[in-house]
Structure formats: C-alpha cells, structure tokens
PDB file of N, CA and C in Angstrom:
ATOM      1  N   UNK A   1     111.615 103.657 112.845  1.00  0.00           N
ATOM      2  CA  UNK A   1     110.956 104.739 112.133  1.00  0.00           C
ATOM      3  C   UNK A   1     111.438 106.075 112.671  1.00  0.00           C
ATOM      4  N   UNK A   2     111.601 107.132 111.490  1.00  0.00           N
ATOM      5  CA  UNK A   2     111.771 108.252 112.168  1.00  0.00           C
ATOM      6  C   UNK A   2     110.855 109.275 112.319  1.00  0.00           C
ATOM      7  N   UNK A   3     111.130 109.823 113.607  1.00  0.00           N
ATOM      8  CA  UNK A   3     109.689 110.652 113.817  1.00  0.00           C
ATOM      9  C   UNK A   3     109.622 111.738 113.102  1.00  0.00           C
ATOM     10  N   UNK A   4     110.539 112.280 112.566  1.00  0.00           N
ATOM     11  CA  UNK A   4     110.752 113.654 111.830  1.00  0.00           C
ATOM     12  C   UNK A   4     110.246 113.564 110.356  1.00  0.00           C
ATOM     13  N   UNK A   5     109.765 112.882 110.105  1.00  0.00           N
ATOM     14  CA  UNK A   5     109.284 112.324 108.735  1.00  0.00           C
ATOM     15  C   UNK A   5     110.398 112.495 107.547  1.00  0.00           C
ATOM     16  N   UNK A   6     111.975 112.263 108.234  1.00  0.00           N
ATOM     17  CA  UNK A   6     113.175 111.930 107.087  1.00  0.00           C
ATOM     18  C   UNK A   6     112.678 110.477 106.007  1.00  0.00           C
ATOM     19  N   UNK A   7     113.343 110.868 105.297  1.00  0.00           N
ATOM     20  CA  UNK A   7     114.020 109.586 104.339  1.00  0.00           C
ATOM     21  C   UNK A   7     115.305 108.756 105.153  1.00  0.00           C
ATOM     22  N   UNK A   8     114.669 107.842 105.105  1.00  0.00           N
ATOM     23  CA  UNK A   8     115.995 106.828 105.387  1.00  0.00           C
ATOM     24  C   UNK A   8     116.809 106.436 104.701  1.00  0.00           C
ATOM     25  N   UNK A   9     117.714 105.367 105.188  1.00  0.00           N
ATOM     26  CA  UNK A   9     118.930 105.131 103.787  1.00  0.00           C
ATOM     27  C   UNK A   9     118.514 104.899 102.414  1.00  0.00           C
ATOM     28  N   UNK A  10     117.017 104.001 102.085  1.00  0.00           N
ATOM     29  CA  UNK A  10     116.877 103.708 101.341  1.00  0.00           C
ATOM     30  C   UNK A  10     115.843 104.399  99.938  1.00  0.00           C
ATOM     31  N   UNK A  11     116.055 106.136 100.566  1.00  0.00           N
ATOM     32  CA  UNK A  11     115.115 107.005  99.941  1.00  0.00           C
ATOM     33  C   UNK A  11     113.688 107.347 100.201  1.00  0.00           C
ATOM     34  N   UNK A  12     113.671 106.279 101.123  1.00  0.00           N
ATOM     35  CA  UNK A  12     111.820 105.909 101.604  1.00  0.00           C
ATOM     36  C   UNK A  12     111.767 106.954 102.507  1.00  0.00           C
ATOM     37  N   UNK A  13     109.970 107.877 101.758  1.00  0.00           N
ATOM     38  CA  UNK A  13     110.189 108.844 103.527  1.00  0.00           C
ATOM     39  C   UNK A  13     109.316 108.151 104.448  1.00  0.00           C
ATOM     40  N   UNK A  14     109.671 107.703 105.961  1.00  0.00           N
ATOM     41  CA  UNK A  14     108.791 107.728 107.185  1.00  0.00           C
ATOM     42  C   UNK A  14     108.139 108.840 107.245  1.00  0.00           C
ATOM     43  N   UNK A  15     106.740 107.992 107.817  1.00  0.00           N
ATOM     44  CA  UNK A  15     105.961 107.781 108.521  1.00  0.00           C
ATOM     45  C   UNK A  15     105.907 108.764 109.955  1.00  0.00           C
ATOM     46  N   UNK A  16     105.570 110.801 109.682  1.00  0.00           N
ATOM     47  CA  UNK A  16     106.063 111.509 110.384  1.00  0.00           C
ATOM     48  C   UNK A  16     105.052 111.153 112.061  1.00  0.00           C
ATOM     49  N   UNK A  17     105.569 112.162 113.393  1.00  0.00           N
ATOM     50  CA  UNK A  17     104.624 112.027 114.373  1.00  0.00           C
ATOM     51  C   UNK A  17     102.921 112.360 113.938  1.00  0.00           C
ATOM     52  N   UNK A  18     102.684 112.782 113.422  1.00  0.00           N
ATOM     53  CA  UNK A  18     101.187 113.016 112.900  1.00  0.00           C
ATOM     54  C   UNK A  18     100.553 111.598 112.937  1.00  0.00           C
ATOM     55  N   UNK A  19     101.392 110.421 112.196  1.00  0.00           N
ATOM     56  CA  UNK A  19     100.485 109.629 111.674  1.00  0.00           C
ATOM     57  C   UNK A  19     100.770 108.440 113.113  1.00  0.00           C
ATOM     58  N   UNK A  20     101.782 108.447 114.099  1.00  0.00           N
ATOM     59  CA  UNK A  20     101.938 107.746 115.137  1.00  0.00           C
ATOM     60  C   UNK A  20     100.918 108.494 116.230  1.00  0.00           C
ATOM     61  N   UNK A  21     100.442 109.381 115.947  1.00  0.00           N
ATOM     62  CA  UNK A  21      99.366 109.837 117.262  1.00  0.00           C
ATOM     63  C   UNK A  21      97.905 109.353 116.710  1.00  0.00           C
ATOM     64  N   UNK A  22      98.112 109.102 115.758  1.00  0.00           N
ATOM     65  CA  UNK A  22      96.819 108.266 115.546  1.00  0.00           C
ATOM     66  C   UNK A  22      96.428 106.896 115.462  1.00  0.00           C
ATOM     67  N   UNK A  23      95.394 106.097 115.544  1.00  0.00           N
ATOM     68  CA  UNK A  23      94.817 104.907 116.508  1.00  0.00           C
ATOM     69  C   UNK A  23      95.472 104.396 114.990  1.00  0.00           C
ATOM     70  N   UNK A  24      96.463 103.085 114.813  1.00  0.00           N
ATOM     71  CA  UNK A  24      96.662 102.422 113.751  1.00  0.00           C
ATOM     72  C   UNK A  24      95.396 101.988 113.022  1.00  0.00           C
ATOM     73  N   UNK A  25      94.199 101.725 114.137  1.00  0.00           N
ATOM     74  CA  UNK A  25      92.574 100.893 113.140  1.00  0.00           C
ATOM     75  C   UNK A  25      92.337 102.029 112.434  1.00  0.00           C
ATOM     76  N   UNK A  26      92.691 102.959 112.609  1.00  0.00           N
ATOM     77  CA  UNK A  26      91.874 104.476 111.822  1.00  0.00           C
ATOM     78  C   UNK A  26      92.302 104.817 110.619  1.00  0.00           C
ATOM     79  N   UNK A  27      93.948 104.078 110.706  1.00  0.00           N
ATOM     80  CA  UNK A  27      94.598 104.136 109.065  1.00  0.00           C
ATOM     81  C   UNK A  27      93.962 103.381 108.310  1.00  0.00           C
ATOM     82  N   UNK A  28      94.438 103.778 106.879  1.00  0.00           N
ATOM     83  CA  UNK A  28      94.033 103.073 105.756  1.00  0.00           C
ATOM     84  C   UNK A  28      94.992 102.627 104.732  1.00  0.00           C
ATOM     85  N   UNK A  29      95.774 101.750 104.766  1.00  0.00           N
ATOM     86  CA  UNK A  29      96.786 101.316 103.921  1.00  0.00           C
ATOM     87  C   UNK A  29      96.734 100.695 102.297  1.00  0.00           C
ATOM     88  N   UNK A  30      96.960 101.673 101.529  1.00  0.00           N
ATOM     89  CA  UNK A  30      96.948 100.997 100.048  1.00  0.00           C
ATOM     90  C   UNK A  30      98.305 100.355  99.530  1.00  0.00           C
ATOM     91  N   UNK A  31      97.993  99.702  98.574  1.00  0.00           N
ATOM     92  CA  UNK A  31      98.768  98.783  97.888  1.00  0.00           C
ATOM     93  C   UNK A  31      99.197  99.810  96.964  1.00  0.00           C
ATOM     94  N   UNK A  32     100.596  99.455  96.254  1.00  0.00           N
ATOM     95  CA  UNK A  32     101.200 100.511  95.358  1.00  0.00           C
ATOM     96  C   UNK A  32     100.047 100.363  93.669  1.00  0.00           C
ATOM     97  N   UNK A  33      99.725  98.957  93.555  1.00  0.00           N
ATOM     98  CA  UNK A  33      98.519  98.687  92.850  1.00  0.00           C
ATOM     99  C   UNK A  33      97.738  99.739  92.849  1.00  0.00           C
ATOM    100  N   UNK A  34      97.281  99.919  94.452  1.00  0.00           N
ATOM    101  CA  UNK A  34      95.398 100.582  94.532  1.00  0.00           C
ATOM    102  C   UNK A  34      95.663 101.749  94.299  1.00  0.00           C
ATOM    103  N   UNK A  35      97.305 102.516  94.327  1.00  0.00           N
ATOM    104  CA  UNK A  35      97.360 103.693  94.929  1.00  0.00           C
ATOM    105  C   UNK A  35      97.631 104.102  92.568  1.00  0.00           C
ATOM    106  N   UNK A  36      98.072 103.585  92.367  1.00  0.00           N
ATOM    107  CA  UNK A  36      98.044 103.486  90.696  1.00  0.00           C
ATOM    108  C   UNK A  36      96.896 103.597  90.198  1.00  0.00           C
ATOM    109  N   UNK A  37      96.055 102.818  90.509  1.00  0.00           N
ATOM    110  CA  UNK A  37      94.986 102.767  89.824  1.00  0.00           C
ATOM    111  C   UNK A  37      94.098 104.160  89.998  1.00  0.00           C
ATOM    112  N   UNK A  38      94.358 104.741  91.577  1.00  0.00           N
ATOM    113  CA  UNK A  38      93.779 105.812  91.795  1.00  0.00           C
ATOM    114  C   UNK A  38      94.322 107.100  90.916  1.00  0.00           C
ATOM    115  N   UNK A  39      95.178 107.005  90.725  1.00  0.00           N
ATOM    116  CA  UNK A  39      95.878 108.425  90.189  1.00  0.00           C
ATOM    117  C   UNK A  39      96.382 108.063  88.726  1.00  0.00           C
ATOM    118  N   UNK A  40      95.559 106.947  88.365  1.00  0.00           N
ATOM    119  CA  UNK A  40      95.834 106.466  86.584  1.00  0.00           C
ATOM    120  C   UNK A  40      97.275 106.656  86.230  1.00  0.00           C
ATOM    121  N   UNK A  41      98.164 105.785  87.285  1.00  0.00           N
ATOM    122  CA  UNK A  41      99.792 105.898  86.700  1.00  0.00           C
ATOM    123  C   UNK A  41      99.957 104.612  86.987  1.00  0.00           C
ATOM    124  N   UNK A  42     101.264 104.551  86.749  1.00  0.00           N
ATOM    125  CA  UNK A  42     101.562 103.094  86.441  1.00  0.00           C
ATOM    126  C   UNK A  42     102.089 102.650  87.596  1.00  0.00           C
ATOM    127  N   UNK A  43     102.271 101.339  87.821  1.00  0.00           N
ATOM    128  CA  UNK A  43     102.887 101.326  89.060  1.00  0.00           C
ATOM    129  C   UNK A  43     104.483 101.871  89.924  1.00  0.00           C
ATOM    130  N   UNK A  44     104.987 101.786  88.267  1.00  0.00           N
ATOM    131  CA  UNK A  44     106.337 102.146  88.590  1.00  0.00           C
ATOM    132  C   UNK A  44     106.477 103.724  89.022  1.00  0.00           C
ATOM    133  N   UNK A  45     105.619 104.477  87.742  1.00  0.00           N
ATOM    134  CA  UNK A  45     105.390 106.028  88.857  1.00  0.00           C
ATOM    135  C   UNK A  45     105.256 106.207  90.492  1.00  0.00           C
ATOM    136  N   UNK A  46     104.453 105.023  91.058  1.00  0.00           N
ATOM    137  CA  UNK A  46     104.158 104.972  92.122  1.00  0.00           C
ATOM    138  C   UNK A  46     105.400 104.509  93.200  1.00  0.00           C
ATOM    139  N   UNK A  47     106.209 103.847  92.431  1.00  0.00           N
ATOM    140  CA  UNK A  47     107.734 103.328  93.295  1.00  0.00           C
ATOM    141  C   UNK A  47     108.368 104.589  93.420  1.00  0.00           C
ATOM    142  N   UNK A  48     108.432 104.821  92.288  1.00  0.00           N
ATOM    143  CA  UNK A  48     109.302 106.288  91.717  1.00  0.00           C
ATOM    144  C   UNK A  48     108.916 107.525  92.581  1.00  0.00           C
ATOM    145  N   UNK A  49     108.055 107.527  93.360  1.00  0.00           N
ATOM    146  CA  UNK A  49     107.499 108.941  93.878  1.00  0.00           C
ATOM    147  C   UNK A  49     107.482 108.370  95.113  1.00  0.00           C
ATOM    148  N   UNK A  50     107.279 107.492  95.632  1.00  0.00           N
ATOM    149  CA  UNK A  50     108.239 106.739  97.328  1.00  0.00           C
ATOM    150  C   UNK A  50     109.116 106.955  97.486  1.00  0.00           C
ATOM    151  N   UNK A  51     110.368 105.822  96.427  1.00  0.00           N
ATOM    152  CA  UNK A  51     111.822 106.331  96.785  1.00  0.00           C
ATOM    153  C   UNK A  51     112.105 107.344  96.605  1.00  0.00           C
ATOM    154  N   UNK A  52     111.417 108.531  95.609  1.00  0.00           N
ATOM    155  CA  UNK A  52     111.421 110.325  95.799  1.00  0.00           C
ATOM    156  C   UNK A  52     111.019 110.563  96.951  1.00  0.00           C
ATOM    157  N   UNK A  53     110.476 110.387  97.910  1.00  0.00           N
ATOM    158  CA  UNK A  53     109.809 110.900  99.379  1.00  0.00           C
ATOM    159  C   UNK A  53     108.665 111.928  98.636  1.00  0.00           C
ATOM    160  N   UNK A  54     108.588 111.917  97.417  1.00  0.00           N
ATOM    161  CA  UNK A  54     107.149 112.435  97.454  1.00  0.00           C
ATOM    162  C   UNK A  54     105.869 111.817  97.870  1.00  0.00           C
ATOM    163  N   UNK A  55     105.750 110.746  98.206  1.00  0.00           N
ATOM    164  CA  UNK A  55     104.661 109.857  99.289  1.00  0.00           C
ATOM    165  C   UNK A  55     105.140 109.162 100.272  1.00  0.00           C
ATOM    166  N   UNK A  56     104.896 109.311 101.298  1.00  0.00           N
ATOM    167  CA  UNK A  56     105.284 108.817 102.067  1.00  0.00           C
ATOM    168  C   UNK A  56     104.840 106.994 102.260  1.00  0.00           C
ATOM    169  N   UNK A  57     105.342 106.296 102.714  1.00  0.00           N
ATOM    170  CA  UNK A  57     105.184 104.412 102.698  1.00  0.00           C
ATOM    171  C   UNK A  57     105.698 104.265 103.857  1.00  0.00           C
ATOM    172  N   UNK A  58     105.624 103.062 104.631  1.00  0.00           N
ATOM    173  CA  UNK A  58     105.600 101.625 104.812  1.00  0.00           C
ATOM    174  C   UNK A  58     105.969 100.726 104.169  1.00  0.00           C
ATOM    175  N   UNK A  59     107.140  99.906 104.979  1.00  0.00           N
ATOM    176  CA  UNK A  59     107.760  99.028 103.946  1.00  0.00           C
ATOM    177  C   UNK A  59     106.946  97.781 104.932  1.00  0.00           C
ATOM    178  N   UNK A  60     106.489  96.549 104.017  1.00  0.00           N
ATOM    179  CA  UNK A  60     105.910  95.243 104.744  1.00  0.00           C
ATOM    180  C   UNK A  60     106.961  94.357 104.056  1.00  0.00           C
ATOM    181  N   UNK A  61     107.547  93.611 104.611  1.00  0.00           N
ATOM    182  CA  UNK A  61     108.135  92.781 103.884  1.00  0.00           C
ATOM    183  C   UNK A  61     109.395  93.055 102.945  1.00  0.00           C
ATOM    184  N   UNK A  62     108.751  93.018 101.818  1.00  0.00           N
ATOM    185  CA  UNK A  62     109.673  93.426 100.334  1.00  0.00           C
ATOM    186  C   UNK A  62     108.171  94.098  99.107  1.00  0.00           C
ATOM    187  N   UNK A  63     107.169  94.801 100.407  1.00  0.00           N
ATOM    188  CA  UNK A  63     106.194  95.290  99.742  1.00  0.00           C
ATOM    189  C   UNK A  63     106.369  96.950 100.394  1.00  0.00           C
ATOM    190  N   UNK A  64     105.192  97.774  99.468  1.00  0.00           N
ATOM    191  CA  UNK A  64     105.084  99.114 100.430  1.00  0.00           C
ATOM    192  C   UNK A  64     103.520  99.397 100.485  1.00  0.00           C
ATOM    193  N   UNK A  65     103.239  99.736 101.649  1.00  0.00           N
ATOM    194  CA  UNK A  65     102.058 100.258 101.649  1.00  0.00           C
ATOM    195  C   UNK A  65     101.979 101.797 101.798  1.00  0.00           C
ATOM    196  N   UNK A  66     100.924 102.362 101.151  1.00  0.00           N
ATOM    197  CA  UNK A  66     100.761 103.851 101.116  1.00  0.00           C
ATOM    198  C   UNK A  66      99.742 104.525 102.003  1.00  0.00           C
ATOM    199  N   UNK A  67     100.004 105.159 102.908  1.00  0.00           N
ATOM    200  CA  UNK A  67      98.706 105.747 103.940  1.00  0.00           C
ATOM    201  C   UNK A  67      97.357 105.769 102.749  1.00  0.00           C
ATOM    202  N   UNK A  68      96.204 106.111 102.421  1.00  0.00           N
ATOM    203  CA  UNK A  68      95.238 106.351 101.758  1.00  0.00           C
ATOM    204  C   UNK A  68      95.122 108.193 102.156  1.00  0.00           C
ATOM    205  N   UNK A  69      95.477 108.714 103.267  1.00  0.00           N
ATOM    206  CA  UNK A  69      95.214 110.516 103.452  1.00  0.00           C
ATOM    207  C   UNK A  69      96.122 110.459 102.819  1.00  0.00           C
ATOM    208  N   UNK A  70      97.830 109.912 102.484  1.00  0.00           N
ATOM    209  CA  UNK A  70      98.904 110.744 102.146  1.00  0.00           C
ATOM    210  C   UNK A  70      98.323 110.942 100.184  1.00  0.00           C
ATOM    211  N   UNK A  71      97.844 109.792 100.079  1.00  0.00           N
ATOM    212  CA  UNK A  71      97.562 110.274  98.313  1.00  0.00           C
ATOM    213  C   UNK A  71      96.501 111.240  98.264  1.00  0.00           C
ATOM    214  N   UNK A  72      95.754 111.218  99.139  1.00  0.00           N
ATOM    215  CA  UNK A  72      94.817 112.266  99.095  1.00  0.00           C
ATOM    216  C   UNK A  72      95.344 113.600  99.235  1.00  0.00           C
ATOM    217  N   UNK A  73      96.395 114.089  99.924  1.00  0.00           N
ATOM    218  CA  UNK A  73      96.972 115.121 100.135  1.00  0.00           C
ATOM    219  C   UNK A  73      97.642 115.564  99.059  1.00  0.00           C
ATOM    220  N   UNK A  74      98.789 114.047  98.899  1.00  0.00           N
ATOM    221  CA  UNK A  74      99.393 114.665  97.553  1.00  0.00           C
ATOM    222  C   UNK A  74      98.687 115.352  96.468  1.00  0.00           C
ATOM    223  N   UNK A  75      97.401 114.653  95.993  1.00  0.00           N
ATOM    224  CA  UNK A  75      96.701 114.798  94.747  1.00  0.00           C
ATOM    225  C   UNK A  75      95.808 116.412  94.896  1.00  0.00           C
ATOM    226  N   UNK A  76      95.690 116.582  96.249  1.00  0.00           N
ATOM    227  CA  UNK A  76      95.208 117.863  96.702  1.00  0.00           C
ATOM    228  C   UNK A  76      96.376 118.829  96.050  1.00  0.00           C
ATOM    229  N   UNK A  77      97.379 118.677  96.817  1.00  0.00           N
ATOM    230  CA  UNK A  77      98.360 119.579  96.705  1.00  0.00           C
ATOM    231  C   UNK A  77      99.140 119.860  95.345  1.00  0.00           C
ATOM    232  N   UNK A  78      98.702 119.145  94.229  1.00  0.00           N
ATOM    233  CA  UNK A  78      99.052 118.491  93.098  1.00  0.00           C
ATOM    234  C   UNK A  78      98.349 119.142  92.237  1.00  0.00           C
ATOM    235  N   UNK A  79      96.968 119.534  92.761  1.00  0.00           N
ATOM    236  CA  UNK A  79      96.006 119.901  91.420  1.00  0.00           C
ATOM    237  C   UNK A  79      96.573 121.383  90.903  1.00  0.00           C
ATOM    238  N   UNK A  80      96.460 121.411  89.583  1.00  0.00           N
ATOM    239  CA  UNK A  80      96.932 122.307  88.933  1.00  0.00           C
ATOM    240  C   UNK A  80      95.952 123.341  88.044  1.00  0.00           C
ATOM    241  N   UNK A  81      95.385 124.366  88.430  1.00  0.00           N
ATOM    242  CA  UNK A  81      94.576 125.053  87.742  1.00  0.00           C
ATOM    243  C   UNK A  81      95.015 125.811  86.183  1.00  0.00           C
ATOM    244  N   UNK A  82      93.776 125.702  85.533  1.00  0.00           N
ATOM    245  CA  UNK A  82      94.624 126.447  84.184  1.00  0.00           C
ATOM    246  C   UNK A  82      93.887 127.769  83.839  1.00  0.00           C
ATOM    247  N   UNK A  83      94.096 128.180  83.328  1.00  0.00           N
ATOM    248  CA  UNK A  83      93.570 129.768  82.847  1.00  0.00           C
ATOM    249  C   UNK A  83      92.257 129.042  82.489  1.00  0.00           C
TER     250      UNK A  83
END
C-alpha cells in the first residue's frame, strides 16, 4: 500500500496515512453493492469511480471494499447547491 494515497498500476487509489493511523475495528468496509445502493448508482458507476481514484478501495481478493467515511466524504463534497 501506498502511504501517499497514489493510484497504483491498476488505477485503484490507496488507502492514504489517515486511514493506517486508525484502529482497523473502527473502520467500516462496504461492498461496491452497499456503496450503490447508497448513492442510487449502479454498480458499475461504483467500479468506474475506484479505478477513477475518485473513491478510494481495498482490493480483497478479486473484490473491492469501500471505507464507509470515504463515501461519506465524497457525497459531502459532491453536493451541489442550486439557485
């Protein structure tokens, strides 16, 4: 993992020092599923905005898990006010 919160070869961004100074039980890991259902997109939006490094993941396997603060942040940082 890199500590600088780069993208690696495979577009995926790590997992910056912020989230390694904290107790792993304290995380909350979603499924690309849970993290869809939360933000009413599809799942593939949800691949699509990983390998963008616009969310950051965890790769398990040949799965990804999504912090639960990083969608919260995104969707923070996301909201769009209108006149």
């Amino acid at each position: 993992m890199s500590a600088g919160g780069e993208a690696g070869d495979t577009g995926v961004q790590r997992i910056g020092v912020d989230m390694t100074e904290r107790q792993l039980a304290e995380v909350r890991f979603l499924t690309v599923a849970e993290v869809a259902s939360i933000m009413r997109v599809s799942k593939m939006t949800v691949y699509r905005m990983v390998h963008a490094g616009d969310l950051p993941a965890i790769r398990v396997g040949r799965s990804f898990r999504v912090p639960e603060d990083a969608v919260d942040a995104y969707l923070r940082h996301s909201y769009v006010d209108t006149a």
